[in-house]
C-alpha atoms as a PDB file:
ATOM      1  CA  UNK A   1     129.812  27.200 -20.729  1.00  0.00           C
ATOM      2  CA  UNK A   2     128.061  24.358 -22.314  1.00  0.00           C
ATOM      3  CA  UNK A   3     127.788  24.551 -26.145  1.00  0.00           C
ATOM      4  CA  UNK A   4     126.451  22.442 -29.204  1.00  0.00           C
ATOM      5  CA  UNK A   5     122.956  22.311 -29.772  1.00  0.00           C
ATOM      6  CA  UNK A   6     120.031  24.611 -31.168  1.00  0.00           C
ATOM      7  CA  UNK A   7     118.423  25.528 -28.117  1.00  0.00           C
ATOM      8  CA  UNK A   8     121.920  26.324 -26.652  1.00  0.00           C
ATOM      9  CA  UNK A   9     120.925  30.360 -24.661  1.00  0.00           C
ATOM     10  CA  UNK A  10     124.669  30.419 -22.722  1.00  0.00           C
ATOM     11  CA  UNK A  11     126.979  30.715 -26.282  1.00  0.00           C
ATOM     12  CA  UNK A  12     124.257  32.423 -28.340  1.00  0.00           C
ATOM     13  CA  UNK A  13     123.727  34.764 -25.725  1.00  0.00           C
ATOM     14  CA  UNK A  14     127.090  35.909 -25.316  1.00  0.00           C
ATOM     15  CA  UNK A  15     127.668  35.728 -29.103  1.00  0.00           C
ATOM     16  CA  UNK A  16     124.439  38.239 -29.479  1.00  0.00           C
ATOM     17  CA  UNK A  17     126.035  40.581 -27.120  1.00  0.00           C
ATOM     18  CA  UNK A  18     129.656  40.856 -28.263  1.00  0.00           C
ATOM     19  CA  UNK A  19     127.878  41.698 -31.933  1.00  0.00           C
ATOM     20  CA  UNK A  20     126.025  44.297 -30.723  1.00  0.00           C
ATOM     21  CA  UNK A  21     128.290  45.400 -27.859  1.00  0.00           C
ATOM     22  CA  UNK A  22     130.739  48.511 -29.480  1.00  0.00           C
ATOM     23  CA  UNK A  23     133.103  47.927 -26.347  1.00  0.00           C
ATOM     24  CA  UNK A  24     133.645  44.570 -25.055  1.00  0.00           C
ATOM     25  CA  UNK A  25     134.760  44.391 -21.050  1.00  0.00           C
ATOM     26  CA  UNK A  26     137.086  41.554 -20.420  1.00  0.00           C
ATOM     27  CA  UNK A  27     137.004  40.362 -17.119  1.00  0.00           C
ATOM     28  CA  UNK A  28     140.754  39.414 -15.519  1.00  0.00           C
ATOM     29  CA  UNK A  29     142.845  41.789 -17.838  1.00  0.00           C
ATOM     30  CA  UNK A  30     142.156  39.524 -20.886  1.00  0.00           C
ATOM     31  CA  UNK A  31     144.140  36.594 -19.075  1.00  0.00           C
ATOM     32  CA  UNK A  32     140.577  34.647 -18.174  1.00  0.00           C
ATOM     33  CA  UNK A  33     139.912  31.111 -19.222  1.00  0.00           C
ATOM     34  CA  UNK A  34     136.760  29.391 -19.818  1.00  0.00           C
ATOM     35  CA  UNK A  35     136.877  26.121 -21.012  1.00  0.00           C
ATOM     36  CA  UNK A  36     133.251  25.080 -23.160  1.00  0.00           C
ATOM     37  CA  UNK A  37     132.447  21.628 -22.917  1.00  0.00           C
ATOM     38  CA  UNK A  38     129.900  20.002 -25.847  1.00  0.00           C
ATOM     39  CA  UNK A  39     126.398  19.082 -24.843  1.00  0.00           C
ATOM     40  CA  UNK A  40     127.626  15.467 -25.529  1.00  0.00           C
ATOM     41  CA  UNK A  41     130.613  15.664 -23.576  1.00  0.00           C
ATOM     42  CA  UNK A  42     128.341  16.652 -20.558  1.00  0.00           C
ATOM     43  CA  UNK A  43     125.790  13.790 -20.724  1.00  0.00           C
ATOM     44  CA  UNK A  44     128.425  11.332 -21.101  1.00  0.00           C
ATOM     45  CA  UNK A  45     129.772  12.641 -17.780  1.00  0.00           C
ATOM     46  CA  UNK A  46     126.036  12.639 -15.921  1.00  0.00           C
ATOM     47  CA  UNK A  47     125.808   8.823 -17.536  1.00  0.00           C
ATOM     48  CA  UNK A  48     129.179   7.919 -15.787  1.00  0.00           C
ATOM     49  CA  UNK A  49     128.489   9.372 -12.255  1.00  0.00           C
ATOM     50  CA  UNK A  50     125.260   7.971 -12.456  1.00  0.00           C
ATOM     51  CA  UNK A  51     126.779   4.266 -12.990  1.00  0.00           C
ATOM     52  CA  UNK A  52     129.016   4.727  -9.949  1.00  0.00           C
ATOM     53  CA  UNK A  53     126.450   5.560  -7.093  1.00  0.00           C
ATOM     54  CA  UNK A  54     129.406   5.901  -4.307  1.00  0.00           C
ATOM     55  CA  UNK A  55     130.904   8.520  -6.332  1.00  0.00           C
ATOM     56  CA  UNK A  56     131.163  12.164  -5.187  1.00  0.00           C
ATOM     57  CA  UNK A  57     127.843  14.594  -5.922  1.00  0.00           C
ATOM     58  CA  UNK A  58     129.717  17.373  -7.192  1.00  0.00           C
ATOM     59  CA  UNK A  59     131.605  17.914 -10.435  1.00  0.00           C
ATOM     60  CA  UNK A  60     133.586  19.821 -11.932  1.00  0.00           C
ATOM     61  CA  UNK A  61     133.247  19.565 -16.217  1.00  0.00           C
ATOM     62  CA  UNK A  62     134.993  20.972 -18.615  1.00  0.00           C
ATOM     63  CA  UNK A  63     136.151  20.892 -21.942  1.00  0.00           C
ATOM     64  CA  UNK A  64     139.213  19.735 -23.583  1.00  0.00           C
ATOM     65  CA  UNK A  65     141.339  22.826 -23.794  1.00  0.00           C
ATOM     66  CA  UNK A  66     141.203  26.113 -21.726  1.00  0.00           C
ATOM     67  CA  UNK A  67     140.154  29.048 -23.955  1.00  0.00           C
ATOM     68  CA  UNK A  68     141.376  32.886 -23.394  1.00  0.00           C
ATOM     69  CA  UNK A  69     138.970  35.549 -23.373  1.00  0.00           C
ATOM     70  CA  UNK A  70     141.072  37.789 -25.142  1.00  0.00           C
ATOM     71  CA  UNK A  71     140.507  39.077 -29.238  1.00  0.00           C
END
C-alpha cells in the first residue's frame, strides 16, 4: 500500500469504501498486516537499487511498522 500524495487511488480507495461499506470483511480473522510505505520512502528505495546495478531486480518495500487490519 503506498500512501502520501494527492493523486494517491490505493488509500483513498479503500478509505471511500470502508465509509460507505455498512459491514466491513476482514480478511485473516482480523490478524492481517499491511505495512504502508510513503511515496518518499519508495523513491528513495528505486534511487538506491538503481545506484547498485548488480543488485537483485526484485524488492520487497515496506513501511516502518506492520499495521493490523482490525477496528
Amino acid at each position: 500500500m503506498i500512501y502520501g500524495t494527492i493523486a494517491d487511488r490505493n488509500m483513498v480507495r479503500l478509505l471511500k469504501w470502508i465509509r460507505t461499506c455498512p459491514v466491513l470483511a476482514i480478511p485473516g480473522g482480523r490478524t492481517t498486516l499491511q505495512q504502508p510505505v510513503h511515496v518518499d520512502d519508495l523513491v528513495a528505495a528505486i534511487l538506491a537499487a538503481l545506484d547498485r546495478p548488480a543488485a537483485r531486480r526484485e524488492y520487497d518495500v515496506r513501511g516502518p511498522e506492520a499495521l493490523p487490519l482490525r477496528g
